[in-house]
Protein backbone atom coordinates (compact mmCIF):
# COMPACT_ATOMS: atom_id res chain seq x y z
CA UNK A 1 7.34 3.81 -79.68
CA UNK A 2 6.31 0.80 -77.63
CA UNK A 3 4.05 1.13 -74.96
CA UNK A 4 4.23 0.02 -71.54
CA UNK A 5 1.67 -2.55 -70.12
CA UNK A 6 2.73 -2.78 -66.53
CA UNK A 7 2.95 -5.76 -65.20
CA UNK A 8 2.16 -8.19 -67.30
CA UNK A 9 5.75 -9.85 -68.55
CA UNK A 10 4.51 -12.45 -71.19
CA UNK A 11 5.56 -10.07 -73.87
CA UNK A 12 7.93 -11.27 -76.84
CA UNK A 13 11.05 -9.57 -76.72
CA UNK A 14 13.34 -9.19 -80.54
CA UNK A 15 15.89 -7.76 -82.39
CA UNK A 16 16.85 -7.34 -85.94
CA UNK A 17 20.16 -9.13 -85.41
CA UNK A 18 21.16 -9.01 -89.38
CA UNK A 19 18.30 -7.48 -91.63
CA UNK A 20 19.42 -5.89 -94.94
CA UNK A 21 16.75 -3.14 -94.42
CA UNK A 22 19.00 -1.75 -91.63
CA UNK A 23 21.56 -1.11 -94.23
CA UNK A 24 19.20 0.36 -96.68
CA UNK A 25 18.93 -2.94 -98.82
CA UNK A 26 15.36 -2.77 -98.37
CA UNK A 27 12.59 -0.98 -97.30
CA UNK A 28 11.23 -0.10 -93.73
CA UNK A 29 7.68 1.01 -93.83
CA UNK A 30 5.48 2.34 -90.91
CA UNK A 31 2.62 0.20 -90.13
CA UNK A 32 -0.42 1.07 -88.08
CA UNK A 33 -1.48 -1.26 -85.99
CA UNK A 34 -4.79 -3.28 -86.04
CA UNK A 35 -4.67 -4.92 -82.96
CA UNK A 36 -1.70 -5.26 -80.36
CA UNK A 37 1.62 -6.42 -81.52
CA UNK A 38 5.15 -7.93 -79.72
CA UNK A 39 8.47 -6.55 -80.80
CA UNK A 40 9.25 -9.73 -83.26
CA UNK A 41 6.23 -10.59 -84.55
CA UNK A 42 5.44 -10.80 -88.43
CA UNK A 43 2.84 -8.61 -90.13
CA UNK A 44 1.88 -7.82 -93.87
CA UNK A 45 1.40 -4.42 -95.12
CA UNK A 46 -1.97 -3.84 -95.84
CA UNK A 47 -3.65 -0.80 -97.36
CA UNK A 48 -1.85 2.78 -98.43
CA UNK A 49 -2.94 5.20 -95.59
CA UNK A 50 -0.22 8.23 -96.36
CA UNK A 51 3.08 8.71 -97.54
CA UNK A 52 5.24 5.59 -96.13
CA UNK A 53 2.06 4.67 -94.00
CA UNK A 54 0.07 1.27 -94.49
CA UNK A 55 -2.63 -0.47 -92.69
CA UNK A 56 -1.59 -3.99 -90.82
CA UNK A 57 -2.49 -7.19 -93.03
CA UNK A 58 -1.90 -10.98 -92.27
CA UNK A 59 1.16 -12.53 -93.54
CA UNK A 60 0.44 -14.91 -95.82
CA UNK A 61 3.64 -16.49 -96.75
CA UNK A 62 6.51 -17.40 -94.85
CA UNK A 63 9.31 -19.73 -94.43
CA UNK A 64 12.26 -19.52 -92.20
CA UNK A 65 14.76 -21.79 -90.11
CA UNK A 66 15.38 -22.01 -85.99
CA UNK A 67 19.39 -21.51 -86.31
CA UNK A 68 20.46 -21.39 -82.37
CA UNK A 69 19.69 -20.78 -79.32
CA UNK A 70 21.74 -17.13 -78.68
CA UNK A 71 23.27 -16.47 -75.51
CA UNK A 72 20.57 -13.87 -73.86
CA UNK A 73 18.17 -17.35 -74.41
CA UNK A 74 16.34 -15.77 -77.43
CA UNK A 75 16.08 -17.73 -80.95
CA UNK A 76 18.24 -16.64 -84.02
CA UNK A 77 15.41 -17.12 -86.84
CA UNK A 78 17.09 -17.24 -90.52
CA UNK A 79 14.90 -16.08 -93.25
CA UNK A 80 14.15 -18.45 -96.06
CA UNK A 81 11.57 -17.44 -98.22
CA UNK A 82 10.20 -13.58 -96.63
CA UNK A 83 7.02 -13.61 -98.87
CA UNK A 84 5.23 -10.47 -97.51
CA UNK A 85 6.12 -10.88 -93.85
CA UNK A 86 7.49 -7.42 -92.36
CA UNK A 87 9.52 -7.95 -88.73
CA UNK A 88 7.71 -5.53 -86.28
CA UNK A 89 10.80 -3.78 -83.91
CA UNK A 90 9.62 -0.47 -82.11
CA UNK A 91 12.65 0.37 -80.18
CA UNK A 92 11.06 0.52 -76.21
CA UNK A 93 12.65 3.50 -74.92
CA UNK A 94 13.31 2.98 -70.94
CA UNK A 95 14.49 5.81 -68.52
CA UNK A 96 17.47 4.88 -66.30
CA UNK A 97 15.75 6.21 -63.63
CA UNK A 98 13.04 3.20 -63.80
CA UNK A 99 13.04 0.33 -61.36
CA UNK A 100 14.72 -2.76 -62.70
CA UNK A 101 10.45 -4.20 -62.66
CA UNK A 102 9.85 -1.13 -65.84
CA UNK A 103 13.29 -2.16 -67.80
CA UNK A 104 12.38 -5.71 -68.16
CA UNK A 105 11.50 -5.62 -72.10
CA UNK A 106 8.84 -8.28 -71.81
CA UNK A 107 6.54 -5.58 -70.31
CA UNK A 108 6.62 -3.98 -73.64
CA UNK A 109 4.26 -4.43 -76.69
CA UNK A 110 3.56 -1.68 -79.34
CA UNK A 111 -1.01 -0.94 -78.96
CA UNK A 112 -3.71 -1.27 -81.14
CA UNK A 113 -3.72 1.73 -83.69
CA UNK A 114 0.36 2.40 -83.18
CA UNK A 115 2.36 3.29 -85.71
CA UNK A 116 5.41 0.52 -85.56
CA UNK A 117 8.94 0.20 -87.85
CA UNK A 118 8.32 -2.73 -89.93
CA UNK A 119 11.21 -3.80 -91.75
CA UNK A 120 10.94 -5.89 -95.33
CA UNK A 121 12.36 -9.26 -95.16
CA UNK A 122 15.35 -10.75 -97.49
CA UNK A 123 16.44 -14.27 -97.51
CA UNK A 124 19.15 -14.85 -95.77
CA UNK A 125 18.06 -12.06 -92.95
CA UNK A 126 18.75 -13.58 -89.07
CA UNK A 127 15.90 -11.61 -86.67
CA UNK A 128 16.13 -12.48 -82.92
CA UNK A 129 12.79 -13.11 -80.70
CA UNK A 130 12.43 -14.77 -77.50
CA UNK A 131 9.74 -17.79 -76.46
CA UNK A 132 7.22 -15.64 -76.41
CA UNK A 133 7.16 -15.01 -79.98
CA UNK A 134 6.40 -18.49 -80.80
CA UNK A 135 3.16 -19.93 -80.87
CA UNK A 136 4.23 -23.00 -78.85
CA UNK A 137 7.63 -22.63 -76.40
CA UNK A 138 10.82 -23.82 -78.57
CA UNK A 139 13.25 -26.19 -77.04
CA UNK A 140 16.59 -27.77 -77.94
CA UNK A 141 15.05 -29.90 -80.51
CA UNK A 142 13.57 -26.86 -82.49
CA UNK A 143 17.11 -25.96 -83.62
CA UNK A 144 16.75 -26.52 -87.33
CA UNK A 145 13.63 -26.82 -87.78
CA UNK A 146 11.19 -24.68 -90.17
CA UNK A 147 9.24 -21.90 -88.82
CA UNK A 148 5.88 -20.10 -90.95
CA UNK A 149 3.41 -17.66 -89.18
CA UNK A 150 -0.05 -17.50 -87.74
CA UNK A 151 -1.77 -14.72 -86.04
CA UNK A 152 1.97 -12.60 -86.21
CA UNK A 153 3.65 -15.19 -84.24
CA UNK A 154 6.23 -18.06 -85.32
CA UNK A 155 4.51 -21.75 -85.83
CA UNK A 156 7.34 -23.87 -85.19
CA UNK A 157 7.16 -26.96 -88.01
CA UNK A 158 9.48 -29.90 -89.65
């Protein structure tokens, strides 16, 4: 489950848009957390903990393209080559009751030692993540151009 942080908004905010492991094409594996993690970002899995349970690992090989810019301002990302990149979507689960300030999902981020879904990659996959899962802010121009990973977020490239 992700975790609430308060106040602090500067949180990447995804979606699996059109992942195969939603359909049971691939696998989805729980991940525990080494250090905090956005909704959208990219981790490996690492180490066997328990059934269905691994440690977080870098990614060390990834390739996708920007597609478009999607109507809620978020980035469609289509997946080129996955290598061992797993997309990291913990559903944040808001009460209705909450003040519009709690619903906004870019309070959200999943903590240090979490367990979160991570779901395998396949190319051709489309994932969703806002700005703030990009290491520097995409623009207009990024449409179409090649995305890899450092430190779980998107490096936008050629």
């Amino acid at each position: 489950m992700a975790t609430l942080i308060g106040y602090n908004n500067g949180h990447a905010i995804a979606y699996p848009s059109k992942l195969l492991a939603q359909n049971g094409g691939k696998h989805i594996y729980n991940v525990r957390l080494g250090s905090d993690c956005d909704n959208g970002n990219l981790v490996a899995r690492g180490a066997w903990i328990d059934l269905d349970s691994y440690v977080e690992a870098a990614v060390t090989d990834f390739e996708g393209v920007i597609r478009a810019k999607a109507p809620n301002g978020n980035y469609y990302v289509e997946v080129v080559d996955p290598g061992d990149a797993l997309f990291v979507y913990n559903q944040p689960f808001i009460e209705e009751e909450w003040t519009n300030t709690f619903k906004d999902e870019s309070r959200w981020f999943n903590a240090q030692g979490d367990y979160v879904r991570a779901y395998e990659l396949a190319v051709g996959d489309i994932f969703e993540v806002s700005a703030a899962g990009f290491s520097t802010t995409p623009t207009a121009a990024s449409i179409g151009k090649s995305v890899s990973v450092a430190n779980k977020k998107l490096v936008i490239g050629n």
